[in-house]
C-alpha atoms as a PDB file:
ATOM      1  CA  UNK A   1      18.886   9.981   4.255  1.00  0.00           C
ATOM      2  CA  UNK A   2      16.428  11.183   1.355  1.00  0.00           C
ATOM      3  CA  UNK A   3      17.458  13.725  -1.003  1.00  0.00           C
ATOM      4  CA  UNK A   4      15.790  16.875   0.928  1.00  0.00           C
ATOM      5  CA  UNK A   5      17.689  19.428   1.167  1.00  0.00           C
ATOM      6  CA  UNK A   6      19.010  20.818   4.132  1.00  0.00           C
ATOM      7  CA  UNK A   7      17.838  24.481   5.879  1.00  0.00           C
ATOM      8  CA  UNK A   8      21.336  25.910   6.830  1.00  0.00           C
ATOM      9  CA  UNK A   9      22.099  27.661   9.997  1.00  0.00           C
ATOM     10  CA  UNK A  10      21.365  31.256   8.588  1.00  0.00           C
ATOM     11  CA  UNK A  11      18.419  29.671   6.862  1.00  0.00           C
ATOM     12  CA  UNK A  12      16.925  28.327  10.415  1.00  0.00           C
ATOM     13  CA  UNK A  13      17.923  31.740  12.035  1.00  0.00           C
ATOM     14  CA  UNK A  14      15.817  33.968  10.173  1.00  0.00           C
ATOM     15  CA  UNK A  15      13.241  31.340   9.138  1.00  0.00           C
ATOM     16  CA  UNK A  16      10.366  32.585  11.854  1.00  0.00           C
ATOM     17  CA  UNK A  17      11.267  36.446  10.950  1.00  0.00           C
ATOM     18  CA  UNK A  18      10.508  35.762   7.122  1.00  0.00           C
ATOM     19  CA  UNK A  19       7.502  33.599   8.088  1.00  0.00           C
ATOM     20  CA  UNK A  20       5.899  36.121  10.250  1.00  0.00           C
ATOM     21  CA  UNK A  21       2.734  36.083   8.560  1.00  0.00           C
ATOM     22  CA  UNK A  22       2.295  32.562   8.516  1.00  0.00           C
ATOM     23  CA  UNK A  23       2.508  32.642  12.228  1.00  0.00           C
ATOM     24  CA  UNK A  24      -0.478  35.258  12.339  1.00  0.00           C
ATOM     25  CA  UNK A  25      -3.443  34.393  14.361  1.00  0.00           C
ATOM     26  CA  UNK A  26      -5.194  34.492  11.239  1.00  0.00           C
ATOM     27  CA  UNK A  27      -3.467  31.677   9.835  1.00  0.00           C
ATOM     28  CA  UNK A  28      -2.334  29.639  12.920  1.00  0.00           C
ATOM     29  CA  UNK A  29      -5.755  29.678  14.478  1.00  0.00           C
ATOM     30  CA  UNK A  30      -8.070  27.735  11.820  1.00  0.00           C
ATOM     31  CA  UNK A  31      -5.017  25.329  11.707  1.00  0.00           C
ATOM     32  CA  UNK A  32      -4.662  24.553  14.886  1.00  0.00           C
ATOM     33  CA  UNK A  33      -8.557  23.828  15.412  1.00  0.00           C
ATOM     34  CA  UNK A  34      -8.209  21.855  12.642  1.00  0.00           C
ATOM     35  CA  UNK A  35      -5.436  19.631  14.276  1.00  0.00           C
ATOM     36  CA  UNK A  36      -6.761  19.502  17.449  1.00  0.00           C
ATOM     37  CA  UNK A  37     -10.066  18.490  16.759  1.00  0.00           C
ATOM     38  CA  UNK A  38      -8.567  15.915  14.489  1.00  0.00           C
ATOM     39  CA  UNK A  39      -6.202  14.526  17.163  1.00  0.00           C
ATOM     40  CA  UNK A  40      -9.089  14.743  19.957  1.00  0.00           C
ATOM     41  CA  UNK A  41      -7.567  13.229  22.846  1.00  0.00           C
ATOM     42  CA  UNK A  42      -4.522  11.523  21.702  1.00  0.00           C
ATOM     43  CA  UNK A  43      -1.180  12.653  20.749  1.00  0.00           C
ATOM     44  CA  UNK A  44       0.064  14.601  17.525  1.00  0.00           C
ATOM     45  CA  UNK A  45       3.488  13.579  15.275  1.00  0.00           C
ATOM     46  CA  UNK A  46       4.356  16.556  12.970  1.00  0.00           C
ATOM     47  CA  UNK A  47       6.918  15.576  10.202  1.00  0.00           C
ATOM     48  CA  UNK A  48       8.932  18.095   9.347  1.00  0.00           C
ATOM     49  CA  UNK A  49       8.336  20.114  12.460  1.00  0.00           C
ATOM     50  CA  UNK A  50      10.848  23.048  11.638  1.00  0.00           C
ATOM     51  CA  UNK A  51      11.050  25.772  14.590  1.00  0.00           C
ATOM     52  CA  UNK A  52       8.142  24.643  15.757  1.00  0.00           C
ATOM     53  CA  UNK A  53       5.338  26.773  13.992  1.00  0.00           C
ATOM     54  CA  UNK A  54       2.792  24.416  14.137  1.00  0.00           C
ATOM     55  CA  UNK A  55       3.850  22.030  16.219  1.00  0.00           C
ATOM     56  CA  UNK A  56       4.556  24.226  19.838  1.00  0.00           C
ATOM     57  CA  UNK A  57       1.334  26.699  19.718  1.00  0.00           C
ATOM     58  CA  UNK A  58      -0.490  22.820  19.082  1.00  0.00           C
ATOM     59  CA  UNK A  59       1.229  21.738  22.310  1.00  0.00           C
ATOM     60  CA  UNK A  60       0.310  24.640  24.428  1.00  0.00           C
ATOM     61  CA  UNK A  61      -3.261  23.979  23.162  1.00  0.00           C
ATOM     62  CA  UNK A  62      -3.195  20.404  25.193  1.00  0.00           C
ATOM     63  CA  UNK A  63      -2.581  18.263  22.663  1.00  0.00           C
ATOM     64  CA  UNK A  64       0.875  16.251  23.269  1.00  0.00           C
ATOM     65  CA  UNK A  65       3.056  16.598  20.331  1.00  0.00           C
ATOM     66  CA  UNK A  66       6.357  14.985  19.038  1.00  0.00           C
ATOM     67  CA  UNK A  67       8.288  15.675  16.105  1.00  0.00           C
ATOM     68  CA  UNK A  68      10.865  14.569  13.190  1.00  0.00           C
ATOM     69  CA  UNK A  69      13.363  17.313  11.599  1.00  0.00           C
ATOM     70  CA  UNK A  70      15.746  16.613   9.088  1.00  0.00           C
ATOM     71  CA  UNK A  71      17.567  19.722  10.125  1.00  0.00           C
ATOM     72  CA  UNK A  72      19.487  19.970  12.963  1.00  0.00           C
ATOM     73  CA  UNK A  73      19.644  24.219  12.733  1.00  0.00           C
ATOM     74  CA  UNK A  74      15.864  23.955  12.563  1.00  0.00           C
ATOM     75  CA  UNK A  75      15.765  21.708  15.242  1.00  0.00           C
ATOM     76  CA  UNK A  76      18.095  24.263  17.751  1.00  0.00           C
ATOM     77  CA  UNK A  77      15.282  26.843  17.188  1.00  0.00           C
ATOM     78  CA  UNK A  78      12.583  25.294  17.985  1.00  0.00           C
ATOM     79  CA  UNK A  79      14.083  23.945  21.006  1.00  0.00           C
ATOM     80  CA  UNK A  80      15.223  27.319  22.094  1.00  0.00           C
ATOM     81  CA  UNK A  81      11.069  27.946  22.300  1.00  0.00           C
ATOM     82  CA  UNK A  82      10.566  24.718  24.346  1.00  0.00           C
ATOM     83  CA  UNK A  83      11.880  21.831  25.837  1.00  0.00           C
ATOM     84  CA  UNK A  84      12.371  18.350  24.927  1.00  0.00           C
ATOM     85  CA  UNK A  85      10.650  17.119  27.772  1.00  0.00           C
ATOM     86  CA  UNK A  86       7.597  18.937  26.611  1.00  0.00           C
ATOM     87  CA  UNK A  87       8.008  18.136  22.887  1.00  0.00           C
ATOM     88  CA  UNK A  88      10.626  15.584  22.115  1.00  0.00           C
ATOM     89  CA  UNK A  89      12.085  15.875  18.455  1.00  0.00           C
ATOM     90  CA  UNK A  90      13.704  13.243  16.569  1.00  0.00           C
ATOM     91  CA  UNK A  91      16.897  14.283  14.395  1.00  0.00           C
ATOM     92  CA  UNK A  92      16.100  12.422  10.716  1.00  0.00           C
ATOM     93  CA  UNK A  93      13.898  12.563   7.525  1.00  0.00           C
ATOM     94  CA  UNK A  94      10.365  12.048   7.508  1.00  0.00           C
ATOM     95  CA  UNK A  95      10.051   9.516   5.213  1.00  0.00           C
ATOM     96  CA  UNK A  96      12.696   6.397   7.176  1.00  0.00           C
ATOM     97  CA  UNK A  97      12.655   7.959  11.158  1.00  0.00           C
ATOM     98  CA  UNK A  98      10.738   6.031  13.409  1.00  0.00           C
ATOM     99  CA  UNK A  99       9.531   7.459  16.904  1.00  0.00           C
ATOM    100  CA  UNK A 100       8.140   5.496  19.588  1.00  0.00           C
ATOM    101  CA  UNK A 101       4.347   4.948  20.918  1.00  0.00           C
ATOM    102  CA  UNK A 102       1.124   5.556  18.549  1.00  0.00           C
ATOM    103  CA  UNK A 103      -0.612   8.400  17.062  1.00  0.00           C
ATOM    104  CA  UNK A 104      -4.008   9.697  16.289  1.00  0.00           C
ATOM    105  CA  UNK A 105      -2.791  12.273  14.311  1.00  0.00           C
ATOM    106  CA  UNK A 106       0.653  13.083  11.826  1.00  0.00           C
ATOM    107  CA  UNK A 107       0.366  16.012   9.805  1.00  0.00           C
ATOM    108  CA  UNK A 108       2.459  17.700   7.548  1.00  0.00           C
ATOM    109  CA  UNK A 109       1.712  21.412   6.542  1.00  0.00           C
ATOM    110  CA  UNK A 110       3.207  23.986   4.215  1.00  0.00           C
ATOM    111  CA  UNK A 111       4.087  22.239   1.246  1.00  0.00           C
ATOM    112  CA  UNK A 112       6.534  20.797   2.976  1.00  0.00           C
ATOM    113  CA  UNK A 113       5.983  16.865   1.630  1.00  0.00           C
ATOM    114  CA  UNK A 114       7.533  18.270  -1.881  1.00  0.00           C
ATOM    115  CA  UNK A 115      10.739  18.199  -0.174  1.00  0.00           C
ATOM    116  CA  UNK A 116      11.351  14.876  -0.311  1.00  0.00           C
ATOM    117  CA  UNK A 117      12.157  15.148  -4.335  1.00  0.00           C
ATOM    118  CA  UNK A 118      11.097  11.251  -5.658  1.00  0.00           C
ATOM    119  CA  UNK A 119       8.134   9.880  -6.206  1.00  0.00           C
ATOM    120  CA  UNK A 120       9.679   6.506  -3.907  1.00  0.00           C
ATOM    121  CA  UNK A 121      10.665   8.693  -1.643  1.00  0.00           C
ATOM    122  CA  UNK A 122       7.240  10.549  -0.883  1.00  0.00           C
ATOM    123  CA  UNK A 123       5.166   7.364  -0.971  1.00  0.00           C
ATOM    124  CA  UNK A 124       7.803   6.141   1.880  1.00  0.00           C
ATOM    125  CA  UNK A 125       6.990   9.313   3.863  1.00  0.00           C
ATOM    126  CA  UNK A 126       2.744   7.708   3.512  1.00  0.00           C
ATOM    127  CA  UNK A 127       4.204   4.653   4.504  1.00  0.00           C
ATOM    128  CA  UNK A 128       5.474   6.078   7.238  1.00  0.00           C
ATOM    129  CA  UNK A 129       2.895   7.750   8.242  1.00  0.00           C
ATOM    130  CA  UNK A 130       0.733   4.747   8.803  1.00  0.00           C
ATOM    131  CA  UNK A 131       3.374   2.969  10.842  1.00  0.00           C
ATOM    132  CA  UNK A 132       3.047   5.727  13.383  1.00  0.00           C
ATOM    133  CA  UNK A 133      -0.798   5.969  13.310  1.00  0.00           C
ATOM    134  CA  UNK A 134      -3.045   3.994  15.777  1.00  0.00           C
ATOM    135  CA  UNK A 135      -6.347   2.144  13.928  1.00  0.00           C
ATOM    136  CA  UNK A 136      -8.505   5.188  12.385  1.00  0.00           C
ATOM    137  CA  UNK A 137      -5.922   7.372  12.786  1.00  0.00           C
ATOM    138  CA  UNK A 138      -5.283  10.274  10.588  1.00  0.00           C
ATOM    139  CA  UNK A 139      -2.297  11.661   8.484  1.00  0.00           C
ATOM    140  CA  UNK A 140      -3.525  15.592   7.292  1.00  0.00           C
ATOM    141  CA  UNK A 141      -1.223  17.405   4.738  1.00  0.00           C
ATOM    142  CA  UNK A 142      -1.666  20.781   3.349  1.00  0.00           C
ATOM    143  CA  UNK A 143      -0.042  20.924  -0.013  1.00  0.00           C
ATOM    144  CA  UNK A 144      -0.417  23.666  -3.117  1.00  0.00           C
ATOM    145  CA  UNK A 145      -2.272  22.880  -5.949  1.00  0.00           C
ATOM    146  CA  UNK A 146       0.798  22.624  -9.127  1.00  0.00           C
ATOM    147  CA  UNK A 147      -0.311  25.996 -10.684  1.00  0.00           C
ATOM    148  CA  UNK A 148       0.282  24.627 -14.383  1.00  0.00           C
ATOM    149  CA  UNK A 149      -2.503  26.301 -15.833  1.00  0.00           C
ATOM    150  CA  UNK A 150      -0.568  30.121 -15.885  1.00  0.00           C
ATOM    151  CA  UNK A 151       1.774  28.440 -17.915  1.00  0.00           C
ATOM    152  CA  UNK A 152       1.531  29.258 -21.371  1.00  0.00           C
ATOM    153  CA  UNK A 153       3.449  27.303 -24.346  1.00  0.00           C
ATOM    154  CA  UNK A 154       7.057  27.790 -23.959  1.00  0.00           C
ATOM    155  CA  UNK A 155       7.088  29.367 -20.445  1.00  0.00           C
ATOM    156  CA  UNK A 156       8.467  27.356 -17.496  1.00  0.00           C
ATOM    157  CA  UNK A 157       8.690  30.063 -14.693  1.00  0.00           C
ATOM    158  CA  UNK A 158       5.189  31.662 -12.598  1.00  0.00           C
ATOM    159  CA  UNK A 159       5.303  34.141 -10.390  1.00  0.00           C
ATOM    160  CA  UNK A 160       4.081  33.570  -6.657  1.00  0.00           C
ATOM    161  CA  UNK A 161       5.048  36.792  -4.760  1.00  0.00           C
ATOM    162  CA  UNK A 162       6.058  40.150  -6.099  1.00  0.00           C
ATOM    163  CA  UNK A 163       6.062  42.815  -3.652  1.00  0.00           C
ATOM    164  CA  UNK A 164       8.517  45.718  -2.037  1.00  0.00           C
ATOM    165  CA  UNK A 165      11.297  43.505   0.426  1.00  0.00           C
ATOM    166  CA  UNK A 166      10.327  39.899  -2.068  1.00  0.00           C
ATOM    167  CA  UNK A 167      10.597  38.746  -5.754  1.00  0.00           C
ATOM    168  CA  UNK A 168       9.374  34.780  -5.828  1.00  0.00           C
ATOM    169  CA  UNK A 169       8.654  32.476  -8.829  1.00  0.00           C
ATOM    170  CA  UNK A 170       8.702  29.322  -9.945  1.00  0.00           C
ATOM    171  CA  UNK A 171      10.488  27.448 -12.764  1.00  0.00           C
ATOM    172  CA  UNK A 172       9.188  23.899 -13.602  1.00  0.00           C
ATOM    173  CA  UNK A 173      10.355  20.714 -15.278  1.00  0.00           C
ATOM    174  CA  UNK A 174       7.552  19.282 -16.419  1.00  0.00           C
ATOM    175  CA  UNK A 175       8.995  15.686 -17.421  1.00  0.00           C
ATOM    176  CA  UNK A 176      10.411  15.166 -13.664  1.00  0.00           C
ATOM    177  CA  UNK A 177       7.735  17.296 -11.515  1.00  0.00           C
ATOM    178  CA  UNK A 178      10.238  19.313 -10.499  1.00  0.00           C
ATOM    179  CA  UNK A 179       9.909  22.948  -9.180  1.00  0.00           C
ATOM    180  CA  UNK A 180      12.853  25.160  -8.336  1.00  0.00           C
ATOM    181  CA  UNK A 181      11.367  28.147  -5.716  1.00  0.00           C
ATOM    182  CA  UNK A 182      13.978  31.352  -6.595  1.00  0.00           C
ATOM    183  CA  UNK A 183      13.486  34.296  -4.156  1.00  0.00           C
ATOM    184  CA  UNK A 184      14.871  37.853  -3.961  1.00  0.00           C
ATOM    185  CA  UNK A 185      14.729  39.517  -0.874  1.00  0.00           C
ATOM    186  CA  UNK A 186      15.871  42.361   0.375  1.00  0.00           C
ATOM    187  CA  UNK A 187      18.253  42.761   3.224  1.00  0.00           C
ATOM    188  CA  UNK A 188      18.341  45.864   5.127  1.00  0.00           C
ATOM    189  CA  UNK A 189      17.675  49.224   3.331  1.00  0.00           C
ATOM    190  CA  UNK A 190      20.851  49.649   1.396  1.00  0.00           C
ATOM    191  CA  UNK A 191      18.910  48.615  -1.837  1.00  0.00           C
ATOM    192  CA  UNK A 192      20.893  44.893  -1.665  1.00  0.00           C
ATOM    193  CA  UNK A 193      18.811  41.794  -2.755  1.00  0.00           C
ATOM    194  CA  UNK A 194      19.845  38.108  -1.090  1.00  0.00           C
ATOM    195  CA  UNK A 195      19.491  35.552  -3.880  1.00  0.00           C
ATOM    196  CA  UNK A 196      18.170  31.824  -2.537  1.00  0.00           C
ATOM    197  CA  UNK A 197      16.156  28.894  -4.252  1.00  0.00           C
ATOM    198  CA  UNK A 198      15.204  25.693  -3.253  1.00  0.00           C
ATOM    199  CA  UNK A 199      14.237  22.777  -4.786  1.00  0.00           C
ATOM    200  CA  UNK A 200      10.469  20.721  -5.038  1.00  0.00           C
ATOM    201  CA  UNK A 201       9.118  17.254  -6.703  1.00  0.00           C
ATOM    202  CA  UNK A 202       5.339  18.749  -7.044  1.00  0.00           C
ATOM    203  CA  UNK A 203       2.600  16.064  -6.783  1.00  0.00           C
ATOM    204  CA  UNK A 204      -1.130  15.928  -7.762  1.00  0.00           C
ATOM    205  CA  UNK A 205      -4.158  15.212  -5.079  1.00  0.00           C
ATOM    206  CA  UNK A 206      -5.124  12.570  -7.116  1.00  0.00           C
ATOM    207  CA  UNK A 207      -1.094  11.176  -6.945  1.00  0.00           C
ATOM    208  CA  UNK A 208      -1.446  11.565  -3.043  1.00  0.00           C
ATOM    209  CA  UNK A 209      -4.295   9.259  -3.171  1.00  0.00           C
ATOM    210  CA  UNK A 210      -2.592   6.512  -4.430  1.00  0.00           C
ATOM    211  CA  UNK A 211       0.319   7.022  -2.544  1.00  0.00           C
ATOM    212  CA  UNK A 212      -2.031   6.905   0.319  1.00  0.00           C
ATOM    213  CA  UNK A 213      -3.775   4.158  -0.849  1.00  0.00           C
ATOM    214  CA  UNK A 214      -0.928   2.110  -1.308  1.00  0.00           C
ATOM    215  CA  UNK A 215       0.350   2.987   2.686  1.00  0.00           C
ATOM    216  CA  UNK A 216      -2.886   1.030   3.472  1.00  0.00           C
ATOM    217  CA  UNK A 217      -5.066   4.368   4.190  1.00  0.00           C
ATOM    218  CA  UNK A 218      -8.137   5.903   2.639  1.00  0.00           C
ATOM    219  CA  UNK A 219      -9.111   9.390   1.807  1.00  0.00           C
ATOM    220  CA  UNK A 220     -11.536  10.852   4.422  1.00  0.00           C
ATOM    221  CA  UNK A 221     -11.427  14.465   3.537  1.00  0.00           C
ATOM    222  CA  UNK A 222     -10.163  17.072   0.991  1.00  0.00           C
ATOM    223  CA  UNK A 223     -11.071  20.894   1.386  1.00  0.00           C
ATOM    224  CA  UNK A 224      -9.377  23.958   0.062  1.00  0.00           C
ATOM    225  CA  UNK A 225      -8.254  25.667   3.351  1.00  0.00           C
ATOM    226  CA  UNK A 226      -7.883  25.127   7.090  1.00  0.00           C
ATOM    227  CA  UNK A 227     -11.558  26.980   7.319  1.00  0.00           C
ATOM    228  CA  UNK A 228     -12.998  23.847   5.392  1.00  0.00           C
ATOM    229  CA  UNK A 229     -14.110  25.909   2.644  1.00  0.00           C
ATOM    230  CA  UNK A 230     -15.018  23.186  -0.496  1.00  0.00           C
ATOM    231  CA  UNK A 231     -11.932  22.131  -2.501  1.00  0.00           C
ATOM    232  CA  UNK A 232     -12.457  23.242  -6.685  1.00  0.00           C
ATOM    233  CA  UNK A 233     -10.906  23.177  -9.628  1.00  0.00           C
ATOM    234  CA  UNK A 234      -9.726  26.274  -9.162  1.00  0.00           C
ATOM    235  CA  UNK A 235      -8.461  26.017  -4.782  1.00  0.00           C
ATOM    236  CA  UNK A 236      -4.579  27.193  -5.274  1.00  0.00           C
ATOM    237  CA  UNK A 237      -3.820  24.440  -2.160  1.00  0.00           C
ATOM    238  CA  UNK A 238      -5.755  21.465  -0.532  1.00  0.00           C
ATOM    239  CA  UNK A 239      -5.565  19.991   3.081  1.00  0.00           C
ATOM    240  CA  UNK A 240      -6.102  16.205   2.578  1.00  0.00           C
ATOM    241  CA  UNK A 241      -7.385  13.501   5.382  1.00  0.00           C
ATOM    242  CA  UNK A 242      -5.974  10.284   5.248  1.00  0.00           C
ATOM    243  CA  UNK A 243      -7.246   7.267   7.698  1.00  0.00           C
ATOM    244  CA  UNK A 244      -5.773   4.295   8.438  1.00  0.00           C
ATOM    245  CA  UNK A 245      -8.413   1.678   8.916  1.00  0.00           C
ATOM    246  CA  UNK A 246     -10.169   0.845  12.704  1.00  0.00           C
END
């Protein structure tokens, strides 16, 4: 076991209802040509699979998917969308679970590698990437860019959403790379506001590099959005392409 935390129950039951944008067409659709194209025509391991955002809409596309979830709640969703036969899922963490057979492609969207809250801990999850990946396979993640630079001497928290139903920022230890995620949202229309946060070990694209680079893989690509559009110094997120060596 790593030291993710774990989505909860109530977490896992509302997750797709608070996510609705991200499963837009707007949003879904660049990704999952991205994916596909990438996995061509062999098969697709997501870590961190969740209710199956990504990882189901990929499926119906053609392209045979499995997946590893740490949470079990998470897991009960998704499988309430589809079955196991059609997209198996592996109870465990992403960076020790093993699945069987070979992939062309693992991905791992949304942040989601910042999770795993060590440095070890996220160069295991490379690691394990590349055990799962057949020769010139690729491992894709889509990962924020640390937004540092709004921080001003003395301030540790940035703001990331402020609208009518939401209230999210950011608070940062800079010594550990640590980000704690708070959000306010509102419940209902009785004025009440549910209080959650989660914890993050941020990285750097040139930290992912290394860690890649030490699994034994190579960068191919790095753009700023699912569309491709060139990655900058001032992109707010990157999706990276990894191969493992033919």
């Amino acid at each position: 076991m790593t030291s993710s935390e774990l989505w909860t129950r109530a977490t896992a039951d509302r997750y797709d209802a608070e996510e609705h944008e991200m499963s837009s067409g707007a949003v879904l659709g660049p990704t999952l040509d991205f994916l596909a194209e990438l996995a061509g025509d062999g098969r697709a391991l997501e870590f961190a699979i969740g209710t199956g955002r990504v990882g189901v809409p990929l499926r119906e596309r053609g392209v045979p998917v499995v997946g590893i979830e740490l949470s079990e709640h998470m897991a009960a969703v998704l499988r309430g969308k589809i079955d196991d036969d059609a997209l198996p899922v592996a109870l465990g963490d992403m960076a020790t679970t093993t699945v069987p057979g070979k992939f062309a492609l693992v991905y791992l969207v949304y942040n989601t590698i910042t999770n795993l809250l060590t440095q070890d801990e996220q160069v295991e999850c490379f690691r394990n990437a590349a055990r799962h990946l057949t020769p010139g396979g690729r491992f894709v993640i889509e990962l924020g860019v640390p937004p540092l630079r709004f921080l001003p001497p003395g301030q540790v928290a940035v703001p990331f959403d402020v609208s009518e139903r939401h209230l999210g920022f950011d608070t940062f230890d800079l010594v550990e790379q640590i980000l704690v995620s708070h959000h306010l949202t509102r419940d209902g229309n009785d004025g009440r506001y549910r209080r959650g946060s989660s914890r993050h070990r941020y990285a750097w694209p040139a930290e992912l590099d290394l860690m890649a680079r030490i699994a034994g893989m190579e960068l191919e690509l790095r753009v700023a959005d699912w569309d491709r559009a060139p990655f900058t110094q001032d992109s707010a997120k990157h999706i990276s392409v990894w191969r493992k060596p033919a």
